[in-house]
N, C-alpha and C. Protein backbone atom coordinates (compact mmCIF):
# COMPACT_ATOMS: atom_id res chain seq x y z
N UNK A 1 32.36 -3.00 -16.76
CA UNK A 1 32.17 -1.58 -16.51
C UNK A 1 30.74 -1.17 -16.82
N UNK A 2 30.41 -1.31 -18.00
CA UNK A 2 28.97 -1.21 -18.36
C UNK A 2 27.85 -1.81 -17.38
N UNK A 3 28.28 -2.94 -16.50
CA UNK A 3 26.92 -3.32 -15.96
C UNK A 3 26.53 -2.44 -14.54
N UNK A 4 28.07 -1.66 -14.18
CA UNK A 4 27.70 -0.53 -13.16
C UNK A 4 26.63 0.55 -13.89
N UNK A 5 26.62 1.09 -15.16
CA UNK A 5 26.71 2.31 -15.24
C UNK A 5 24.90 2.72 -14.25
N UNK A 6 23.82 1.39 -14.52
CA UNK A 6 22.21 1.78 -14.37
C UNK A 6 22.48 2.03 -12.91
N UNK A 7 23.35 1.21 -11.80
CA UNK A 7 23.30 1.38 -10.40
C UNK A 7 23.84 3.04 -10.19
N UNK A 8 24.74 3.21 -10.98
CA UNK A 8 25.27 4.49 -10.87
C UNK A 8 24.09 5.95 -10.66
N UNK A 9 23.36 5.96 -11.89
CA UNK A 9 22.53 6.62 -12.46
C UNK A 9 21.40 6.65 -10.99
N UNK A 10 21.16 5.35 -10.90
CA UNK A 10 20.12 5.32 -9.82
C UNK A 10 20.24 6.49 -8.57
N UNK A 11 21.80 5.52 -8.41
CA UNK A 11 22.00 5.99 -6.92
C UNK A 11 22.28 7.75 -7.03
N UNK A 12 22.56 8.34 -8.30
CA UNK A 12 22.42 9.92 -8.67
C UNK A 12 21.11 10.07 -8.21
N UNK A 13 20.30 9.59 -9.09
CA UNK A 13 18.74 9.96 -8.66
C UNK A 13 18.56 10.47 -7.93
N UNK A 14 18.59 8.84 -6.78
CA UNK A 14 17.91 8.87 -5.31
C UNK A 14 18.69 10.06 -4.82
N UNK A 15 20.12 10.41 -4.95
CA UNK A 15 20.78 11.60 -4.64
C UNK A 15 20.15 12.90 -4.26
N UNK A 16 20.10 12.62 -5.62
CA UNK A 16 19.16 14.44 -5.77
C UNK A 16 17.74 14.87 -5.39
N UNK A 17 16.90 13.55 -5.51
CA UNK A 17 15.35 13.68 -5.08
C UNK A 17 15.44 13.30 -3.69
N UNK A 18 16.90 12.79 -2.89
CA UNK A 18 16.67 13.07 -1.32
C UNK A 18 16.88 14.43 -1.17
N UNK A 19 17.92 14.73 -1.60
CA UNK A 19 18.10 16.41 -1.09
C UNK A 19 16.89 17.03 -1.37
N UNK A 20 16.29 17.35 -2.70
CA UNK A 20 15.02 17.63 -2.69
C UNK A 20 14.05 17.75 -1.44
N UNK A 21 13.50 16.40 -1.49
CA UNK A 21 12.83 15.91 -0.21
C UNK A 21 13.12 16.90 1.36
N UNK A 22 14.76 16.89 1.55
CA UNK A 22 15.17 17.43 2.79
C UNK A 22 14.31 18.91 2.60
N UNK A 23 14.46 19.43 1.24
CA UNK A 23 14.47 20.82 1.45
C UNK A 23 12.70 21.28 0.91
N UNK A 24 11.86 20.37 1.17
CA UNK A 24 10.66 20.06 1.16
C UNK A 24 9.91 20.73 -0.20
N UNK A 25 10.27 20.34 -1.48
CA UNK A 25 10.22 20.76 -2.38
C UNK A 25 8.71 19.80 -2.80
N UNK A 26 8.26 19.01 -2.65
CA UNK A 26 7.40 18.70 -3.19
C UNK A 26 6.49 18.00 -2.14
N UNK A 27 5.77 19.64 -1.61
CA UNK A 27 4.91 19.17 -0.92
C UNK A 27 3.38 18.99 -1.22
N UNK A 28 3.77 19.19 -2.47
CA UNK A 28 2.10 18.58 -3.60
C UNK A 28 2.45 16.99 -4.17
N UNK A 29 3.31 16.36 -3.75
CA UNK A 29 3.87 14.88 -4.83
C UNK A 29 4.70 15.08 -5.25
N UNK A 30 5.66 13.56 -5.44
CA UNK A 30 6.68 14.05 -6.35
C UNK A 30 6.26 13.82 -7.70
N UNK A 31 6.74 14.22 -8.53
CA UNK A 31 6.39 13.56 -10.09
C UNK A 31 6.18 12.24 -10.39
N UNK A 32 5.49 12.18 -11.61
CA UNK A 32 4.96 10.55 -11.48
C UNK A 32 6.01 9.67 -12.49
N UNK A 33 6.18 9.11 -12.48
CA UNK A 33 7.96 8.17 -13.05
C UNK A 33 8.09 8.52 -14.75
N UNK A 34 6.95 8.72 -15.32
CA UNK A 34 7.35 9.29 -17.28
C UNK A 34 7.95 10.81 -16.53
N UNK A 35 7.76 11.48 -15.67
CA UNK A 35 7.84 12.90 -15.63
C UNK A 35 9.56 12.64 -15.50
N UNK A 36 9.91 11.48 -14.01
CA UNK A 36 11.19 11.81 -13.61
C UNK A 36 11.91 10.76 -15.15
N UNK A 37 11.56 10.02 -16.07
CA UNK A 37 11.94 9.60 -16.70
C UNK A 37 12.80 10.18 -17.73
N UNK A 38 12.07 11.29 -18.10
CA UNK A 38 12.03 12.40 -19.41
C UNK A 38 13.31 13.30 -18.45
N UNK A 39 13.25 13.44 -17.07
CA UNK A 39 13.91 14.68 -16.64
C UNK A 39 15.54 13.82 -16.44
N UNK A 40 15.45 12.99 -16.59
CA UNK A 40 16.68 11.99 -16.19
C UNK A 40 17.14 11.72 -17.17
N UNK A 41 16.56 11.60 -18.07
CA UNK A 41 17.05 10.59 -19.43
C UNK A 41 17.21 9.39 -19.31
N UNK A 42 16.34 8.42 -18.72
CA UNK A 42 16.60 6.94 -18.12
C UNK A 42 15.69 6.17 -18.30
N UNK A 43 15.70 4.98 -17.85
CA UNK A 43 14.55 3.75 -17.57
C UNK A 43 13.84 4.02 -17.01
N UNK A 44 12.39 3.59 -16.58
CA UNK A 44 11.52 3.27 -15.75
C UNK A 44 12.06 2.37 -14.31
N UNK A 45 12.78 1.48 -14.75
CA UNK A 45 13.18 0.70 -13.87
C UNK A 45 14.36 1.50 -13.04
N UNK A 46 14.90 1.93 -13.43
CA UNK A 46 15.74 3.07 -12.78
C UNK A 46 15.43 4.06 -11.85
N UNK A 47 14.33 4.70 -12.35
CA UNK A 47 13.68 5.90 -11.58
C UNK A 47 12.97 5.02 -10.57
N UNK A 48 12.64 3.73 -10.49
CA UNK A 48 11.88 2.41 -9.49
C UNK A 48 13.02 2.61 -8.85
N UNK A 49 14.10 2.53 -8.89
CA UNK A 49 14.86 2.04 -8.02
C UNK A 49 15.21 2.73 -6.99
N UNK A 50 15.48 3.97 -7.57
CA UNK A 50 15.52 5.30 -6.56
C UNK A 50 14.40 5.29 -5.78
N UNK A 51 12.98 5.34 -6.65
CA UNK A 51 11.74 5.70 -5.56
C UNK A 51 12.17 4.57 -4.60
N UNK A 52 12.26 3.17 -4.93
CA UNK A 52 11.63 2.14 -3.99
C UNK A 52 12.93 2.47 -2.73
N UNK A 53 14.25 3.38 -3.05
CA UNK A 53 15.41 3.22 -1.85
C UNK A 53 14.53 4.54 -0.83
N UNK A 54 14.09 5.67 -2.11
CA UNK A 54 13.43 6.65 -0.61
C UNK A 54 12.47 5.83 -0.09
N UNK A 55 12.03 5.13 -0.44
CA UNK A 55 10.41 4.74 0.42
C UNK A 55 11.06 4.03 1.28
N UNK A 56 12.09 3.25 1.58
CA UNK A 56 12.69 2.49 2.35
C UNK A 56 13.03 3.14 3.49
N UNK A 57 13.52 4.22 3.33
CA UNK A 57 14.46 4.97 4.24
C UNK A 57 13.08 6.07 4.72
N UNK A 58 11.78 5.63 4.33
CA UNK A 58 11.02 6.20 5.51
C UNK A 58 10.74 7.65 4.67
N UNK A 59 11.25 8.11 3.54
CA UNK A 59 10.75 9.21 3.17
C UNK A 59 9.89 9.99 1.67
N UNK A 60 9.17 8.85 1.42
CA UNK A 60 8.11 8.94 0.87
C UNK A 60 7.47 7.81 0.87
N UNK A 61 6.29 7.80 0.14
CA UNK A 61 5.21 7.04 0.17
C UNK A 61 4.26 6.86 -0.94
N UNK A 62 4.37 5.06 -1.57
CA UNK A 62 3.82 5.08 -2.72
C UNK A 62 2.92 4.78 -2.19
N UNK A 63 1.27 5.41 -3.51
CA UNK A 63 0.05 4.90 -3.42
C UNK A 63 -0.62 4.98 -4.32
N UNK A 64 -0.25 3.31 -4.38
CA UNK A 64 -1.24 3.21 -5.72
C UNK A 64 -2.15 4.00 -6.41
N UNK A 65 -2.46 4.19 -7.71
CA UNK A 65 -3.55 5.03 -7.97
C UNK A 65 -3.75 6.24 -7.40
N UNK A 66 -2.66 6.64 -6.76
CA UNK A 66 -2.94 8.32 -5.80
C UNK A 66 -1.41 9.06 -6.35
N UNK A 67 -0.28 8.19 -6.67
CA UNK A 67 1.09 8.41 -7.15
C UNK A 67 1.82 8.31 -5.74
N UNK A 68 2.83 9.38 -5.48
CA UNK A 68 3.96 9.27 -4.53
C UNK A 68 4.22 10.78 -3.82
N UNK A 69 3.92 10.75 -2.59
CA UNK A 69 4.10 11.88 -1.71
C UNK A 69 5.15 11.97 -0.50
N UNK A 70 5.47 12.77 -0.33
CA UNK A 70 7.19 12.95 0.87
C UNK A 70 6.22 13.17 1.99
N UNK A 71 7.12 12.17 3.16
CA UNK A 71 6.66 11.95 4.47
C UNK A 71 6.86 13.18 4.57
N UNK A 72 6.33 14.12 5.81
CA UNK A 72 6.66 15.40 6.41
C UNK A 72 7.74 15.15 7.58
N UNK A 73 8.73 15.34 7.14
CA UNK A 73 10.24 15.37 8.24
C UNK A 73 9.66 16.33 9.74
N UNK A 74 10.51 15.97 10.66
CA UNK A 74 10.03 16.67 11.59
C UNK A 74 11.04 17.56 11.70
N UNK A 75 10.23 18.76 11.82
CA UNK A 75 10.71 19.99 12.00
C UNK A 75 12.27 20.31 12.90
N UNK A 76 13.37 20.64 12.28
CA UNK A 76 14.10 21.30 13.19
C UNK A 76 13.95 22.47 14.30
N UNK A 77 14.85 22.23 15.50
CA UNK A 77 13.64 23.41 16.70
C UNK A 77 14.00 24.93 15.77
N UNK A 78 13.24 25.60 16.53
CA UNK A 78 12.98 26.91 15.75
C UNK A 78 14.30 27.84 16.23
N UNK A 79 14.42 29.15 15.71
CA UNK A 79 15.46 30.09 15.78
C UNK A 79 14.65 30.91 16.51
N UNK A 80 15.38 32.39 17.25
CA UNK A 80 14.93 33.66 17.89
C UNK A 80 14.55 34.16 16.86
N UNK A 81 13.12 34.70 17.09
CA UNK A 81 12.60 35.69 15.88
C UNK A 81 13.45 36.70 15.83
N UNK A 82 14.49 37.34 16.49
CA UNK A 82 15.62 38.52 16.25
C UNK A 82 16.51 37.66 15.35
N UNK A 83 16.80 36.37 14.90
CA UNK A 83 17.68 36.37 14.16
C UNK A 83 16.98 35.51 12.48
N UNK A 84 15.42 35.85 12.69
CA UNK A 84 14.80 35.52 11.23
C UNK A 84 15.91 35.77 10.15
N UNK A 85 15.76 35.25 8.99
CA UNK A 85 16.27 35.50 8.04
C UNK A 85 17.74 35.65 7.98
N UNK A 86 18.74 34.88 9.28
CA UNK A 86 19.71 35.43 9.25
C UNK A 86 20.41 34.22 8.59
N UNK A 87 19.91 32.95 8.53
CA UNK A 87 20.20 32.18 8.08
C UNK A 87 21.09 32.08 6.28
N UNK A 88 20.63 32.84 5.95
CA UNK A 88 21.09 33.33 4.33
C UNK A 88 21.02 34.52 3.75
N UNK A 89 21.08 35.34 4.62
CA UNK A 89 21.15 36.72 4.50
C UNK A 89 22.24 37.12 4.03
N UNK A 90 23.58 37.11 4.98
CA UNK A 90 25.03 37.37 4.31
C UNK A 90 25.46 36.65 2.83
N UNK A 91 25.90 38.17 2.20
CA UNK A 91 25.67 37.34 0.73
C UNK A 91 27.39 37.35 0.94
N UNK A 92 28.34 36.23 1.23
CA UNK A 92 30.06 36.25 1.71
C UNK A 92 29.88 35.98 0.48
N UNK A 93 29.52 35.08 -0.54
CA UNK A 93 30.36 35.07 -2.02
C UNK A 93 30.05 35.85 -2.60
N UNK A 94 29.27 37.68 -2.75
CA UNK A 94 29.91 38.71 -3.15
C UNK A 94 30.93 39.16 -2.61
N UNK A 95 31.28 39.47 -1.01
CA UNK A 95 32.22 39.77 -0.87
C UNK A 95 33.64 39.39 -1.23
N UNK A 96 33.29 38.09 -0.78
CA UNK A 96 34.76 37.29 -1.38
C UNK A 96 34.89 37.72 -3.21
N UNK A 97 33.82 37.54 -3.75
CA UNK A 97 34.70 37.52 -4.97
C UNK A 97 34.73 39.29 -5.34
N UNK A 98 34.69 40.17 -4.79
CA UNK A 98 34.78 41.13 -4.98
C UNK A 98 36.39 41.97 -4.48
N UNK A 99 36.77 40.86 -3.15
CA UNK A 99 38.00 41.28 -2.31
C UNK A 99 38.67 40.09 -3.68
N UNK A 100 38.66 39.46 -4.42
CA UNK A 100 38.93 38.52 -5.03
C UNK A 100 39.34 39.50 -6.79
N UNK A 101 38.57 40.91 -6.58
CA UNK A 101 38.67 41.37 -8.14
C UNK A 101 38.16 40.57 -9.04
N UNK A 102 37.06 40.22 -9.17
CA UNK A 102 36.65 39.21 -10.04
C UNK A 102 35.10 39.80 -10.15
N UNK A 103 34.34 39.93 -11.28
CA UNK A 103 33.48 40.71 -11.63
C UNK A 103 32.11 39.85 -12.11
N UNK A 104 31.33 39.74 -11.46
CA UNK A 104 30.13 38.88 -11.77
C UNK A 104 28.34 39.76 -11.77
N UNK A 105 27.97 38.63 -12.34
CA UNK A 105 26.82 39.47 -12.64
C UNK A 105 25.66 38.57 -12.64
N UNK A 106 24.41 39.03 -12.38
CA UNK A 106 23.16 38.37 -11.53
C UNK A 106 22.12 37.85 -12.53
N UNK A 107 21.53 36.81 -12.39
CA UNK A 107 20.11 36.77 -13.29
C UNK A 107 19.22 36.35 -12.50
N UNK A 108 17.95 36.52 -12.95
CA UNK A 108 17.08 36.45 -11.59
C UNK A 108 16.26 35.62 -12.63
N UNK A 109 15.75 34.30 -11.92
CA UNK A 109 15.40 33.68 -12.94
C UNK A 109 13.62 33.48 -12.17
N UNK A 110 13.41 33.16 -11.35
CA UNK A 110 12.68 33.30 -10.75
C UNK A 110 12.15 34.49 -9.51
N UNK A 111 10.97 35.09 -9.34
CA UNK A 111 10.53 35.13 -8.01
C UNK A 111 8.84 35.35 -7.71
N UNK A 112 8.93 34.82 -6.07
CA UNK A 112 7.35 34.52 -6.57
C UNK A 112 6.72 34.26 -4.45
N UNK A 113 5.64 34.90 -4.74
CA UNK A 113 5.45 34.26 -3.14
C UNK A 113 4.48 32.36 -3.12
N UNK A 114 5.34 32.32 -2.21
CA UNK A 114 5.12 30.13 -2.35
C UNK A 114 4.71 30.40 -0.42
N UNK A 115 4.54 29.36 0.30
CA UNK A 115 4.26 28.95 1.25
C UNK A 115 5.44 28.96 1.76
N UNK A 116 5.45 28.60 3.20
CA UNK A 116 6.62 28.19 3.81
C UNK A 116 6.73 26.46 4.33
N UNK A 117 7.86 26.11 3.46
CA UNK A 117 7.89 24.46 3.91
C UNK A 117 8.08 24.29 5.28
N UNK A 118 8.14 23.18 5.63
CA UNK A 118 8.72 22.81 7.03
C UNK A 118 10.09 23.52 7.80
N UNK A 119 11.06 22.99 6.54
CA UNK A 119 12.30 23.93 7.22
C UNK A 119 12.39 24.87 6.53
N UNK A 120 11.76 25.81 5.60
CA UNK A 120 11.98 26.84 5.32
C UNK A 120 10.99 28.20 6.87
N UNK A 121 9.99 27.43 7.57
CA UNK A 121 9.58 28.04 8.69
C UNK A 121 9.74 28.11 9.64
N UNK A 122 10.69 26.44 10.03
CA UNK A 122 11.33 26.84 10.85
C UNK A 122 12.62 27.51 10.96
N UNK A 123 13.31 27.68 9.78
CA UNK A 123 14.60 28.86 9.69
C UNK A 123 14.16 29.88 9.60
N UNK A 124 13.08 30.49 9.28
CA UNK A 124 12.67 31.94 9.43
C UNK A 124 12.14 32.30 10.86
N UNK A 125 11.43 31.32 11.46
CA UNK A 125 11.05 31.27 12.68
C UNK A 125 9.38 31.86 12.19
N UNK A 126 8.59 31.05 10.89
CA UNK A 126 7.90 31.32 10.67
C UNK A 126 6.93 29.62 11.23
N UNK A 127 5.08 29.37 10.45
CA UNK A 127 4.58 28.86 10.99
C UNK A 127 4.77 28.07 9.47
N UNK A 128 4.53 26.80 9.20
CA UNK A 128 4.57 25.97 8.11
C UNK A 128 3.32 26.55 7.10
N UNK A 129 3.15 26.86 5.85
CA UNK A 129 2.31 27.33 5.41
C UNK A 129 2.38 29.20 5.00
N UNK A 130 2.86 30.05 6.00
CA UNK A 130 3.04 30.72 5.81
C UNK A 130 3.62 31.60 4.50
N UNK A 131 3.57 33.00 3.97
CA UNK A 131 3.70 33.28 2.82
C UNK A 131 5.42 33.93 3.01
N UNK A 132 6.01 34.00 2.15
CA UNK A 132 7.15 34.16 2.17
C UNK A 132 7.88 34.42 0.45
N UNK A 133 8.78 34.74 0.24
CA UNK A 133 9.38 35.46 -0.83
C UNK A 133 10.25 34.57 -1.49
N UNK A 134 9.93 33.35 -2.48
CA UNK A 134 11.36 32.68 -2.93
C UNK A 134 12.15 33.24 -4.33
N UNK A 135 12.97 33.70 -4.03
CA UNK A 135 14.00 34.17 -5.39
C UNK A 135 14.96 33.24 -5.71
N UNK A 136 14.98 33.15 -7.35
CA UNK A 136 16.18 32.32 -7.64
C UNK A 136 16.81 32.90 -8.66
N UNK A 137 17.91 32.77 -8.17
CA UNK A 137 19.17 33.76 -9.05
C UNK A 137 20.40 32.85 -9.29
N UNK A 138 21.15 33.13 -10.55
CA UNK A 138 21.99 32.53 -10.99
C UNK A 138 23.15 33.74 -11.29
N UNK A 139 24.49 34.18 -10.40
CA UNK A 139 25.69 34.21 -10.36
C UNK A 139 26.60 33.95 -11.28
N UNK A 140 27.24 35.19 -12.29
CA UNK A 140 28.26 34.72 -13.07
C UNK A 140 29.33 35.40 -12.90
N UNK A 141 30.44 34.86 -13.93
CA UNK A 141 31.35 35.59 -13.86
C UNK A 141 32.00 35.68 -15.06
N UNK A 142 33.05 36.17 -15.82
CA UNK A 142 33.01 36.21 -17.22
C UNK A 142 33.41 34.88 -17.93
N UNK A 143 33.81 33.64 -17.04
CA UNK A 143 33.79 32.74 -17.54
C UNK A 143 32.73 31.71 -17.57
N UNK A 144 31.72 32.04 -17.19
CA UNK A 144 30.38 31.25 -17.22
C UNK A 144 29.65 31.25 -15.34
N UNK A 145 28.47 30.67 -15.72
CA UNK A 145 28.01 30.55 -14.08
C UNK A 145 28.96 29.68 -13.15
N UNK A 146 28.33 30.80 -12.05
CA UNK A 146 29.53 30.37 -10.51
C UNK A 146 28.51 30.21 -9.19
N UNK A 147 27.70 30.46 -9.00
CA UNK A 147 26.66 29.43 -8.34
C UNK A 147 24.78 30.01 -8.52
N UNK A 148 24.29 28.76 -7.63
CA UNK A 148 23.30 28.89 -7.79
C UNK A 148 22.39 29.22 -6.48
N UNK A 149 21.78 30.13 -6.47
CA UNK A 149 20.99 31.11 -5.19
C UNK A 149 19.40 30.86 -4.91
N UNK A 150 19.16 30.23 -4.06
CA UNK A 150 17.68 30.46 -3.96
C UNK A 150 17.38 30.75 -2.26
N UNK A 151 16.50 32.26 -2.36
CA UNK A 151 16.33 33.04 -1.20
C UNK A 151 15.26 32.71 -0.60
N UNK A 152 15.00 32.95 0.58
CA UNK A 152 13.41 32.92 1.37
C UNK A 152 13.28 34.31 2.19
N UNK A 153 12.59 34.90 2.29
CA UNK A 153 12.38 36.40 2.55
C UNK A 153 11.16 36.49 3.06
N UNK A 154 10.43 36.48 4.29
CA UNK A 154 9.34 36.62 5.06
C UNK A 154 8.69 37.56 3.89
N UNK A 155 6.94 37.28 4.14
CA UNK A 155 6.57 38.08 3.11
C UNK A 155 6.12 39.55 3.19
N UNK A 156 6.47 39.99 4.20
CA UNK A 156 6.34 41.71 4.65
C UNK A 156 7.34 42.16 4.06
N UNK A 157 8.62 41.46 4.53
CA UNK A 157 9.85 42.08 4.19
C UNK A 157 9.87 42.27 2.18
N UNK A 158 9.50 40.75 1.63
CA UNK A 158 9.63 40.12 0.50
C UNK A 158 9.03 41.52 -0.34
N UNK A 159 7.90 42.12 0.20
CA UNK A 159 7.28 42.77 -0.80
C UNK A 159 7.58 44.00 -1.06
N UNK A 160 8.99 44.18 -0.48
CA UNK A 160 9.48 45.64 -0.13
C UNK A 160 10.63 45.73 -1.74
N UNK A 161 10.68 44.54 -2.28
CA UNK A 161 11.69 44.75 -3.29
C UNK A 161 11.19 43.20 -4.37
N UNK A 162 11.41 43.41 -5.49
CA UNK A 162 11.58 42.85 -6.33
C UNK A 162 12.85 41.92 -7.59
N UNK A 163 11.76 42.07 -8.77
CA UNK A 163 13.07 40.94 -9.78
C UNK A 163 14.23 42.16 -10.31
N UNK A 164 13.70 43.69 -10.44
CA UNK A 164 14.61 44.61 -10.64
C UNK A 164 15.92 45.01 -9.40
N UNK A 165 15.22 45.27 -8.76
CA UNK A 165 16.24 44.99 -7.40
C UNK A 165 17.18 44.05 -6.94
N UNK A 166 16.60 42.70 -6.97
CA UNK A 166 17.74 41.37 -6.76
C UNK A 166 18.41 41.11 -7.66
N UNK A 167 18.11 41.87 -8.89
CA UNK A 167 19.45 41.80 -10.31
C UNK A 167 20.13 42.94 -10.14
N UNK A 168 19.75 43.50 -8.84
CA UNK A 168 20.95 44.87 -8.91
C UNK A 168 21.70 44.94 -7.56
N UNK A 169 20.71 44.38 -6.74
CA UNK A 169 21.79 44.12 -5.36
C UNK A 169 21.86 43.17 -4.59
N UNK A 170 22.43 42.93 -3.77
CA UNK A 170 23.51 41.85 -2.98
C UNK A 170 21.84 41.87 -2.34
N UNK A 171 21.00 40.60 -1.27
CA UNK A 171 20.24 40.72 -0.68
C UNK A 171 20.56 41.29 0.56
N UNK A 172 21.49 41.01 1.31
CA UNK A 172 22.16 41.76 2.37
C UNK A 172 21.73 43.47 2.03
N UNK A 173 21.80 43.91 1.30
CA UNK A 173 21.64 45.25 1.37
C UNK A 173 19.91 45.92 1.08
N UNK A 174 19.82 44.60 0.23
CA UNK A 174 17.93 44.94 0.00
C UNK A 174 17.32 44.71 1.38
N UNK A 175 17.89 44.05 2.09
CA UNK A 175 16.86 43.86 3.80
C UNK A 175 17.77 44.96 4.33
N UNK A 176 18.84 45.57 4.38
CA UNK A 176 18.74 46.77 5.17
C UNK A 176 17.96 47.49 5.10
N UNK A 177 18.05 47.99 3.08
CA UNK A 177 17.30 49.15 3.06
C UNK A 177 15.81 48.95 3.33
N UNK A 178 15.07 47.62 3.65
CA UNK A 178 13.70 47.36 3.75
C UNK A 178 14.07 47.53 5.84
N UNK A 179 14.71 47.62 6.60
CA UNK A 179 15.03 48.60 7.96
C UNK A 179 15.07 47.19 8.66
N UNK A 180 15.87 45.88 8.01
CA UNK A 180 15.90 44.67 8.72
C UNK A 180 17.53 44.91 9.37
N UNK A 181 17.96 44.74 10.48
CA UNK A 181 18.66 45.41 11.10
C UNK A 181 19.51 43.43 11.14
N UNK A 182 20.75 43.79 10.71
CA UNK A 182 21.30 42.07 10.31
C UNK A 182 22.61 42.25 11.53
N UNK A 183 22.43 41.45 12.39
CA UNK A 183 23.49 40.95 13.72
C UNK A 183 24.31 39.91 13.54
N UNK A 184 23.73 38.65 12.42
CA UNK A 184 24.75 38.02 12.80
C UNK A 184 23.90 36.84 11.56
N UNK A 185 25.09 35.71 11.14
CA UNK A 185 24.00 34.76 10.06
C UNK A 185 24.70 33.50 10.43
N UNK A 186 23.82 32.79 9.85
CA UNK A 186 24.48 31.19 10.41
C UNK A 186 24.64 30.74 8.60
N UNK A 187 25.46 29.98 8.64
CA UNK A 187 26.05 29.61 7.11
C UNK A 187 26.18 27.82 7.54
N UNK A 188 25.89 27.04 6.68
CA UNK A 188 26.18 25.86 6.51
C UNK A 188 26.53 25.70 5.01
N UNK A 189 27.63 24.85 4.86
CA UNK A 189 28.49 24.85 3.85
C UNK A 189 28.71 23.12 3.20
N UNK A 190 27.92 22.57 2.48
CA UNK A 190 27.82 20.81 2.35
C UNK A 190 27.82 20.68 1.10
N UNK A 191 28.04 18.98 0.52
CA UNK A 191 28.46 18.80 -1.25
C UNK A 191 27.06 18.20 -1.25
N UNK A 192 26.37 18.92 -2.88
CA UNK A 192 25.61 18.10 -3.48
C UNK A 192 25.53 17.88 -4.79
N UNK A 193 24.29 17.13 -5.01
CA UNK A 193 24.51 16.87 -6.31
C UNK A 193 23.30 17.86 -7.40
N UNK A 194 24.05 17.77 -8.40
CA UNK A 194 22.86 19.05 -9.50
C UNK A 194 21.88 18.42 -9.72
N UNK A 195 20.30 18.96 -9.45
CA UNK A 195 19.32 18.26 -10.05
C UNK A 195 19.39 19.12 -11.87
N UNK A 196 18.07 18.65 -12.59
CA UNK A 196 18.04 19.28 -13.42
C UNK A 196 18.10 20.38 -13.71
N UNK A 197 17.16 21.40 -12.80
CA UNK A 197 17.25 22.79 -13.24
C UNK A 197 18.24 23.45 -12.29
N UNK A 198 19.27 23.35 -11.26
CA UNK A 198 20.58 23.44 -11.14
C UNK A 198 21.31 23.28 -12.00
N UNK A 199 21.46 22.17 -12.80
CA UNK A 199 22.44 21.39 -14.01
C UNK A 199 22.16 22.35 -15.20
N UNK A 200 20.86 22.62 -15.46
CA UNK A 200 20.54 23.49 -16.56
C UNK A 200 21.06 25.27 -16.75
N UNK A 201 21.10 25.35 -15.39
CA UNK A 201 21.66 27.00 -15.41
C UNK A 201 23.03 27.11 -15.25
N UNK A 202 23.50 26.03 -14.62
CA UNK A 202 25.00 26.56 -14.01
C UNK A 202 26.05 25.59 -15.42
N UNK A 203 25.44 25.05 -16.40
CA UNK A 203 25.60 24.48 -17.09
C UNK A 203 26.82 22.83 -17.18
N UNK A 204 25.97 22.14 -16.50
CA UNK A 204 26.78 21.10 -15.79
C UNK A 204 26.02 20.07 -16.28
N UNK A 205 26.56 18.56 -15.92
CA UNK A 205 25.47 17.22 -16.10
C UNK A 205 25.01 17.40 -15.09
N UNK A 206 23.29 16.35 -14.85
CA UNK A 206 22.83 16.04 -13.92
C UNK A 206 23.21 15.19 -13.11
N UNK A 207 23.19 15.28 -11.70
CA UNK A 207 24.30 14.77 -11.05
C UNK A 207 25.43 14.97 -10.82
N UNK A 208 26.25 16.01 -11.21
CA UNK A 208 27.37 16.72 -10.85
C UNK A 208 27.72 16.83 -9.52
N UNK A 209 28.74 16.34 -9.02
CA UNK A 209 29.12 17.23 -7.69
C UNK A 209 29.21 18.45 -7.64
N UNK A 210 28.37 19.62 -6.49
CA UNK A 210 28.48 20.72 -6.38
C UNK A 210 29.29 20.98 -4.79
């Protein structure tokens, strides 16, 4: 049993720093192996193992003496600029847990204007680079956290509301009242795994199924 547990751990890793990757989180490098070492609680040879499976699969790239950087994925095609932002706009798990009687409450742990990644521009139907609004909020309920939220908000719209505001309302209602007129949202619904600062707020191990 014990000689699974390092393959285990690995294959968490590579888990979580692919999803990462997908959602183009480190488009300055990824961390250099003491960084993911310390954030893992693991070997060197471990955190090798993960890097050396992404580099395999084509999505990053070691270099020597320069560290390790994520290939740039190619862009998914773009959306109608009439349906920007519709992508995660509908906030359904207030509603649901509200038609549910169940009483939760917001923390806003982050917000800040960042660039726009690859697929964060092309789901807005913005240009890569572009400025844009990321909020991250953590969801409770009186028995502890119930999920974890991170928004993208074009940055015209973004600057129309703040960290006081997204701890007080649903975003669905902060882009009305900013005169964003919402038709319709596309939702994708998939299992992953907790990186650290997921694991850290919603109070779970790293690597958790979510």
């Amino acid at each position: 049993m014990a000689a699974t547990l390092p393959m285990t751990k690995y294959h968490q890793i590579y888990l979580v720093l692919r999803e990462q990757l997908h959602e183009g989180r480190f488009s300055e490098g990824l961390p250099g192996e003491l960084n993911l070492m310390q954030q893992f609680g693991v070997a060197r040879v471990t955190v090798r193992r993960a890097l050396e499976q992404l580099a395999a699969e084509g999505l990053i790239l070691r270099e020597p003496g320069r560290g390790t950087r994520a290939i740039d994925p190619v862009a998914s095609p773009a959306v109608p600029r009439s349906q920007v932002g519709q992508r995660a706009q509908l906030t359904g798990l207030l509603e649901n847990l509200v038609s549910m009687g169940l009483k939760t409450s917001v923390s806003v742990l982050e917000v800040e204007m960042v660039t726009a990644s690859a697929n964060v521009a092309s789901a807005l139907q913005l240009q890569p680079g572009d400025p844009v609004q990321k909020a991250v909020r953590v969801r409770s309920t009186r028995e502890g956290p119930l999920s974890h939220i991170t928004t993208y908000v074009p940055a015209d719209i973004g600057r129309q509301f703040g960290r006081r505001e997204l701890a007080q309302k649903p975003i669905l209602v902060l882009l009305e009242e900013s005169g964003v007129t919402v038709g319709r949202a596309h939702q994708t619904i998939s299992a992953r795994l907790a990186d650290v600062a997921v694991a850290r707020h919603l109070d779970v191990a790293v690597g958790s199924a979510l």
